[in-house]
Every structure is written in structure tokens, then in C-alpha cells.
PDB file of N, CA and C in Angstrom:
ATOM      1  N   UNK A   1       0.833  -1.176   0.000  1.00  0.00           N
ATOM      2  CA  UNK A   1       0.000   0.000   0.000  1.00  0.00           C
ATOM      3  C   UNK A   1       0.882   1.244   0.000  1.00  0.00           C
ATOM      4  N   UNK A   2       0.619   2.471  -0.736  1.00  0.00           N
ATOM      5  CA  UNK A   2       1.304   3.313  -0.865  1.00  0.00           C
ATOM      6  C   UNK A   2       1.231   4.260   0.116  1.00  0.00           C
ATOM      7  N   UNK A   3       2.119   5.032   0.638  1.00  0.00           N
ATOM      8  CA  UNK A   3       1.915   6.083   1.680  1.00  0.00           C
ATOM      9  C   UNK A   3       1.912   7.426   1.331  1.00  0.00           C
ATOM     10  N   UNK A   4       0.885   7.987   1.962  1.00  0.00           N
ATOM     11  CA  UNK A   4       0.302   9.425   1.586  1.00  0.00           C
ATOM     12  C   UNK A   4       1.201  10.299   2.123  1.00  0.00           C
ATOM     13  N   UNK A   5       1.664  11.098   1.502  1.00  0.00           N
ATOM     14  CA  UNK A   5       2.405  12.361   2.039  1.00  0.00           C
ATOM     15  C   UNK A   5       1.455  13.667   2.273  1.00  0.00           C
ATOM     16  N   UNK A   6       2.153  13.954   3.498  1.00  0.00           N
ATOM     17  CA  UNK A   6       1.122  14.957   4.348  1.00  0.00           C
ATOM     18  C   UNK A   6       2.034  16.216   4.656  1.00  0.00           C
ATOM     19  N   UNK A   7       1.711  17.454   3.534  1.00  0.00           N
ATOM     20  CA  UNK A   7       2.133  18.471   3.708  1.00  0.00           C
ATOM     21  C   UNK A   7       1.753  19.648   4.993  1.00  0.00           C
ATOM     22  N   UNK A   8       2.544  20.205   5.414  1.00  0.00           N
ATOM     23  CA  UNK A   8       1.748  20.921   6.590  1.00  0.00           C
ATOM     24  C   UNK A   8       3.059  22.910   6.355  1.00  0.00           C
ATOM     25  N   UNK A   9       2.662  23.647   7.101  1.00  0.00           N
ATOM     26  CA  UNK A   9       3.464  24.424   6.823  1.00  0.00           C
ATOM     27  C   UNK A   9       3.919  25.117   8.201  1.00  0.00           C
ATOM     28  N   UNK A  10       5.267  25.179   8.318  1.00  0.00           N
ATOM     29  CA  UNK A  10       5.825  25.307   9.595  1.00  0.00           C
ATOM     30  C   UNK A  10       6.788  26.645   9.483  1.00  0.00           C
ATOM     31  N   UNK A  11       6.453  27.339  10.429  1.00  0.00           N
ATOM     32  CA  UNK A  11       7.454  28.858  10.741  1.00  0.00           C
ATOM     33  C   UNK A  11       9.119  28.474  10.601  1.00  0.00           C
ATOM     34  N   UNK A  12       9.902  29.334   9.541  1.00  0.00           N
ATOM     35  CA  UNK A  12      10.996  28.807   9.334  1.00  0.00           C
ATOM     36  C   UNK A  12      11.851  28.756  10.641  1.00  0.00           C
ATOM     37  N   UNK A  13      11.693  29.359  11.449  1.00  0.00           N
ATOM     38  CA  UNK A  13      12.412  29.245  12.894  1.00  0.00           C
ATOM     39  C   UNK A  13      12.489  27.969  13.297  1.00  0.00           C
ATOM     40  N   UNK A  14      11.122  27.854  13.670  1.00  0.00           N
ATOM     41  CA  UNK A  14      10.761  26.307  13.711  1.00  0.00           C
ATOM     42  C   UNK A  14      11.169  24.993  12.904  1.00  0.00           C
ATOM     43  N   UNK A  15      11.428  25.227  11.832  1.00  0.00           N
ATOM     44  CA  UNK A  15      12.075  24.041  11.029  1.00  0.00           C
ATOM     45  C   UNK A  15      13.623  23.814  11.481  1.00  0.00           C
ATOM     46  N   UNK A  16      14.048  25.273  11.632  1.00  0.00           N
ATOM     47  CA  UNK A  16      15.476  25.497  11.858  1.00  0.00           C
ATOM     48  C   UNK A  16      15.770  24.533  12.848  1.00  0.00           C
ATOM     49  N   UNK A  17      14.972  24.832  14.046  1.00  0.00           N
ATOM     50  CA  UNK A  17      15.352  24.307  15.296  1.00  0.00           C
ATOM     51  C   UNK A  17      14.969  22.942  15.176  1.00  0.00           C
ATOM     52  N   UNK A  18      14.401  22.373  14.084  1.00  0.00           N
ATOM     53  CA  UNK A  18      13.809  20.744  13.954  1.00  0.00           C
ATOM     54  C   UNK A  18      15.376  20.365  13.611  1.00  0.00           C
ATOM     55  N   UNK A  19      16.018  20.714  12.487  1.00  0.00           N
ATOM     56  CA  UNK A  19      16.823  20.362  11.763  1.00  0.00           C
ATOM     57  C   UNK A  19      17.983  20.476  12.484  1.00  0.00           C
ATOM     58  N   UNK A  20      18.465  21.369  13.615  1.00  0.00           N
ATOM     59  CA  UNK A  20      19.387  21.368  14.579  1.00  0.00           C
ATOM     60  C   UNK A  20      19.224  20.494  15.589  1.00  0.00           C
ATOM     61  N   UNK A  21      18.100  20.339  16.184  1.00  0.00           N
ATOM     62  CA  UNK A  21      17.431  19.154  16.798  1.00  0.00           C
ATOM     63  C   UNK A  21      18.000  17.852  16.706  1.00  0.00           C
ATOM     64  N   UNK A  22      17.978  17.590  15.357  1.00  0.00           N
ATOM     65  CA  UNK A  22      18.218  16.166  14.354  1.00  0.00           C
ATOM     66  C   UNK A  22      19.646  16.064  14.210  1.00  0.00           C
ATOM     67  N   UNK A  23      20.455  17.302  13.691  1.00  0.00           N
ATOM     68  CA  UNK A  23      22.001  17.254  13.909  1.00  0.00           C
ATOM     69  C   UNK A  23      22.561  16.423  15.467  1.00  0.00           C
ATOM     70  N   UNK A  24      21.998  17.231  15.874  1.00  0.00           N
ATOM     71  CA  UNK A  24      22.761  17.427  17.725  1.00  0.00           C
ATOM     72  C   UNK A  24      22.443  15.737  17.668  1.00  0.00           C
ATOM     73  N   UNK A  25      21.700  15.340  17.721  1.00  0.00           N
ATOM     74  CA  UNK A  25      21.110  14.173  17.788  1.00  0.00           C
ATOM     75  C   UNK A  25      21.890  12.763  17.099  1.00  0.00           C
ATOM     76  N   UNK A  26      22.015  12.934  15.983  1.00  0.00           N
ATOM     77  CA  UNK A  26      22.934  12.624  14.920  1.00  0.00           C
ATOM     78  C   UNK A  26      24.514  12.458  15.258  1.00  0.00           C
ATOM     79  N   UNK A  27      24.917  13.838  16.043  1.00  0.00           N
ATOM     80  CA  UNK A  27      26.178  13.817  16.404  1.00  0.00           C
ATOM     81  C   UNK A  27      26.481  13.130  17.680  1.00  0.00           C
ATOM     82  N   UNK A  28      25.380  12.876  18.427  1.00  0.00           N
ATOM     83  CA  UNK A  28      25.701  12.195  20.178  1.00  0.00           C
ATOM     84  C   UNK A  28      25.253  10.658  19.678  1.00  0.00           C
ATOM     85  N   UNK A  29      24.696  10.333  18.672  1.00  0.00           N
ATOM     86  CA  UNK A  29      24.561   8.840  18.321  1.00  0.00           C
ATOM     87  C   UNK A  29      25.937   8.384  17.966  1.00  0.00           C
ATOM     88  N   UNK A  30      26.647   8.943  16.695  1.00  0.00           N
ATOM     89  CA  UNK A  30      28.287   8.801  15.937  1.00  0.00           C
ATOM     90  C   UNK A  30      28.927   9.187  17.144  1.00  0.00           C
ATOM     91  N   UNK A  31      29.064   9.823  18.444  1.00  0.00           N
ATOM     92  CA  UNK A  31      30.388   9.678  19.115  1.00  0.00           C
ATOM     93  C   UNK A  31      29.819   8.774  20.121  1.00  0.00           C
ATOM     94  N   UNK A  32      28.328   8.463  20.290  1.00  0.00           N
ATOM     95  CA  UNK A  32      28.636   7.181  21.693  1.00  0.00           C
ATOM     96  C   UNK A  32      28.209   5.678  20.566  1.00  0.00           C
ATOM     97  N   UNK A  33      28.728   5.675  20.077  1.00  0.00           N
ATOM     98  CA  UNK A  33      28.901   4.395  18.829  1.00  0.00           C
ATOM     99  C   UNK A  33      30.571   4.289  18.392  1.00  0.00           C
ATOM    100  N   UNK A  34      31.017   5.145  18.277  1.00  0.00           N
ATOM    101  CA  UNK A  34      32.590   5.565  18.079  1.00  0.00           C
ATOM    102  C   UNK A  34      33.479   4.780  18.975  1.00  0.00           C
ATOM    103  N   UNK A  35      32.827   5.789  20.497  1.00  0.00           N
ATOM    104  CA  UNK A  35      33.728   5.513  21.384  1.00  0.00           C
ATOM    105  C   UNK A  35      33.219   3.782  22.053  1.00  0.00           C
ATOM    106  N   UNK A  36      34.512   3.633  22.860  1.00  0.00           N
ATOM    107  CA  UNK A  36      34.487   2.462  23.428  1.00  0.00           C
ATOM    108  C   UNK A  36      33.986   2.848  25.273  1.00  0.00           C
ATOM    109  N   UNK A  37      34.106   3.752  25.316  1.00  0.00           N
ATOM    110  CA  UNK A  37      32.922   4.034  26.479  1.00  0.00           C
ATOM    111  C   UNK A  37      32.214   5.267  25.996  1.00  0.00           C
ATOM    112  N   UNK A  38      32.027   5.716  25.166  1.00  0.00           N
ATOM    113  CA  UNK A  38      31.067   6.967  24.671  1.00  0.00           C
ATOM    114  C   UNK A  38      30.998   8.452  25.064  1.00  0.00           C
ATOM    115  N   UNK A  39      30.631   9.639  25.085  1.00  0.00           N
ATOM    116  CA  UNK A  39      30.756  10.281  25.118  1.00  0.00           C
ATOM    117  C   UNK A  39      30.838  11.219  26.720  1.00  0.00           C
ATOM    118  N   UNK A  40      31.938  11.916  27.275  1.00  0.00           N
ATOM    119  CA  UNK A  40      31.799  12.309  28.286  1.00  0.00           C
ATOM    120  C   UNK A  40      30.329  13.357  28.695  1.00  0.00           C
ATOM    121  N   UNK A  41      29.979  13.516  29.837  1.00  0.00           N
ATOM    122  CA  UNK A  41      28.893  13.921  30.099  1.00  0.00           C
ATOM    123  C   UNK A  41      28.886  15.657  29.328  1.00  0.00           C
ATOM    124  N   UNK A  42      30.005  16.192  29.496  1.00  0.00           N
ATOM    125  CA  UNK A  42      30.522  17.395  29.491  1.00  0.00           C
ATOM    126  C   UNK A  42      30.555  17.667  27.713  1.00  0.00           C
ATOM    127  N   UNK A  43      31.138  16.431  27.110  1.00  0.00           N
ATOM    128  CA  UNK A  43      30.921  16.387  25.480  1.00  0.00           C
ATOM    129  C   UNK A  43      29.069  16.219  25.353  1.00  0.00           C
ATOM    130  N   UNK A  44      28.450  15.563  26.051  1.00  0.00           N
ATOM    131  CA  UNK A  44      26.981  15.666  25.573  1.00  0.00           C
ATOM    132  C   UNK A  44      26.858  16.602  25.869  1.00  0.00           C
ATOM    133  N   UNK A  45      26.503  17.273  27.009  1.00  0.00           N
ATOM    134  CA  UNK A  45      26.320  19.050  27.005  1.00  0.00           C
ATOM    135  C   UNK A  45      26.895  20.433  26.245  1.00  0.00           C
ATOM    136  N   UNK A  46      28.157  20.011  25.969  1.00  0.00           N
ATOM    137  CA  UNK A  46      28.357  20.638  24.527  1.00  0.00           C
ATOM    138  C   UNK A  46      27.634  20.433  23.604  1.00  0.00           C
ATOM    139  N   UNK A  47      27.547  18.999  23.080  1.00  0.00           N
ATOM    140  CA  UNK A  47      27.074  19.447  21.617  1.00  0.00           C
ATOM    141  C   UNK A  47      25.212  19.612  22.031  1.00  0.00           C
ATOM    142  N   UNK A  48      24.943  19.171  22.751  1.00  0.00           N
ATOM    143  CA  UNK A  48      23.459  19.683  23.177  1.00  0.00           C
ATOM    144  C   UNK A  48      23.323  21.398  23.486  1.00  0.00           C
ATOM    145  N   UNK A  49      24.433  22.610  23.288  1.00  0.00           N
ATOM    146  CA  UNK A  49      24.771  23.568  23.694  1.00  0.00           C
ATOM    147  C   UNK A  49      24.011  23.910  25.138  1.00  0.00           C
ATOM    148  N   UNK A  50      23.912  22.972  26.046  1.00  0.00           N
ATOM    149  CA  UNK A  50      24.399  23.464  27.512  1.00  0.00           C
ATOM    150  C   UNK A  50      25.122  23.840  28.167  1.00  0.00           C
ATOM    151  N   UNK A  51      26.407  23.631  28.311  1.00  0.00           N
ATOM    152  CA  UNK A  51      27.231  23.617  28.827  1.00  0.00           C
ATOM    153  C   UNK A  51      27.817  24.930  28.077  1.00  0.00           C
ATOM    154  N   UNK A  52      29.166  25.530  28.662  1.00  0.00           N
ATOM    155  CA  UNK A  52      29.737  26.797  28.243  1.00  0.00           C
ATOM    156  C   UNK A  52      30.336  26.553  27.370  1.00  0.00           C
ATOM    157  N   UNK A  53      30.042  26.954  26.328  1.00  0.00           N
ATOM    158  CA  UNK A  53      30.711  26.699  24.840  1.00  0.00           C
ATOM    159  C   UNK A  53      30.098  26.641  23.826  1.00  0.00           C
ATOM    160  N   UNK A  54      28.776  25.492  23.965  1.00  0.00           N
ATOM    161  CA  UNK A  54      27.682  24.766  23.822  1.00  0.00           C
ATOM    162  C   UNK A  54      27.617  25.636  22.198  1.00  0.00           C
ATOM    163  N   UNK A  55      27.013  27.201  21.901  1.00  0.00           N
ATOM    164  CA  UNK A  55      27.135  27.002  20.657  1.00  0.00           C
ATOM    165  C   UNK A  55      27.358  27.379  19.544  1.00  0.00           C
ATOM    166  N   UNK A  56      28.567  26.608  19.624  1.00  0.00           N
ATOM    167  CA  UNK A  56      29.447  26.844  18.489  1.00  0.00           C
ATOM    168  C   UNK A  56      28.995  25.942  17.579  1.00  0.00           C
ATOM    169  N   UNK A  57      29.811  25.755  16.504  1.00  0.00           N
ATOM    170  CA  UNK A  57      28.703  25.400  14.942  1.00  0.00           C
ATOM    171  C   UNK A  57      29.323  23.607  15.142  1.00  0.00           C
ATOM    172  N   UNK A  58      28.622  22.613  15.607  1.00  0.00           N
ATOM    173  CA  UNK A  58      28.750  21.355  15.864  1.00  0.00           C
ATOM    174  C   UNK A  58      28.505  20.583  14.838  1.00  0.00           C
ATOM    175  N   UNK A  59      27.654  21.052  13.856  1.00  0.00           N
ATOM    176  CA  UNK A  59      26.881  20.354  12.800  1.00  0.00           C
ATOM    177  C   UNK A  59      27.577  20.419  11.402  1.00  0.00           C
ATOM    178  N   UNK A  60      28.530  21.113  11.343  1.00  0.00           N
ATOM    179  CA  UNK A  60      29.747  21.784  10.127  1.00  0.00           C
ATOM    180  C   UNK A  60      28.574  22.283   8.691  1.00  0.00           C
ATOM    181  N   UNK A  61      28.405  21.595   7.603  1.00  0.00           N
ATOM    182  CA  UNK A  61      28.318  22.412   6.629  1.00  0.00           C
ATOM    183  C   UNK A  61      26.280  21.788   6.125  1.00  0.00           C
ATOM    184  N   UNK A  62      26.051  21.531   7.044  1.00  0.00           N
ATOM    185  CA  UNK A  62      24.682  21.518   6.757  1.00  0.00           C
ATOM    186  C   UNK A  62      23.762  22.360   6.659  1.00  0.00           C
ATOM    187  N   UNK A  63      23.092  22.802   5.124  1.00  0.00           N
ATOM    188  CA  UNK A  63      22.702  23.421   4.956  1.00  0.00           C
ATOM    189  C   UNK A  63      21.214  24.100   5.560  1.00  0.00           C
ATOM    190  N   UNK A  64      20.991  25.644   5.878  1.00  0.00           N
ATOM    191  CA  UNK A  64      20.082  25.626   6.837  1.00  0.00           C
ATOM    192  C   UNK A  64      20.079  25.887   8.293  1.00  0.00           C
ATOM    193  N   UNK A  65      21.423  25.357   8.982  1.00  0.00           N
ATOM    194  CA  UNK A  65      21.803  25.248  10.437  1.00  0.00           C
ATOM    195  C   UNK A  65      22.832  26.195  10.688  1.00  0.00           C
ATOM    196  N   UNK A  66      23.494  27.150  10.045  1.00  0.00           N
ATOM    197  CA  UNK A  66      24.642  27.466  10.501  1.00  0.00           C
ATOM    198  C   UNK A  66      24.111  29.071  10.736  1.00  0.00           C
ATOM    199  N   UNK A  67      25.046  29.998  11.207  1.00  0.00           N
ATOM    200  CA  UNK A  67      25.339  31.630  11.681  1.00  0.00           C
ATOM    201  C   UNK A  67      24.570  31.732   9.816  1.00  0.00           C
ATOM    202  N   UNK A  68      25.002  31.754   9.179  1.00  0.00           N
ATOM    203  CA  UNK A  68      25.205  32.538   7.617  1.00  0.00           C
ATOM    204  C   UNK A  68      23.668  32.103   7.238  1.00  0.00           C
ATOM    205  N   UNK A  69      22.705  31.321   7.686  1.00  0.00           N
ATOM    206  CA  UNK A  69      21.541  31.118   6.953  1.00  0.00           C
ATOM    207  C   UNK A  69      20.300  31.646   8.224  1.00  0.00           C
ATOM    208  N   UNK A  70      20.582  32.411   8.946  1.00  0.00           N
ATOM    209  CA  UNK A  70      19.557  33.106   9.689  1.00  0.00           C
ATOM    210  C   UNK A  70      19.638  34.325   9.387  1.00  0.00           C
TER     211      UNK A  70
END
């Protein structure tokens, strides 16, 4: 059976923060899969930008997410 695609329309802010969402996400899966004990607590709060540092551009050249496309 084929699946229906369901358009909806979302505030570009809002997409932004979906798609950074999905990075951050993306990036704490590849370093606690990497590592052989996984990521320090202090590296998840970075790239989750909690922690002091937190946000700097974690996601590199994905289009949409960076300083230059807001």
C-alpha cells in the first residue's frame, strides 16, 4: 500500500530548530557508537549547547543550520 504524504506548513524558525534538533542528535549517536565508552557527560552538554561553549557550529556544513543562513 502506498503512503500518503502529508504536507503541513511550519514557521521557518521552527524548522530550523527541527533540523538542529536532528544534527545534535545525529552527532551524540556517531560519538557514543565511536567511542568504546562513549561520550563524556561534558561532550553531551556541549554538543546539546548546555554547557559553556555549547554554541558553536557542531553540525559543520549543513545546509540551513549554521550563523550565515539566519
Amino acid at each position: 500500500m502506498e503512503e500518503k504524504m502529508i504536507m503541513v506548513y511550519v514557521p521557518l524558525n521552527e524548522y530550523r530548530a527541527g533540523v538542529e534538533a536532528k544534527t545534535r542528535l545525529e552527532i551524540l549517536k556517531k560519538a557514543t557508537l565511536s567511542g568504546k565508552y562513549g561520550p563524556s557527560k561534558e561532550e553531551i552538554l556541549r554538543v546539546l549547547g548546555i554547557a559553556a561553549g555549547g554554541n558553536e557550529d557542531v553540525h559543520g556544513d549543513i545546509p540551513g543550520t549554521g550563523e550565515r543562513s539566519k
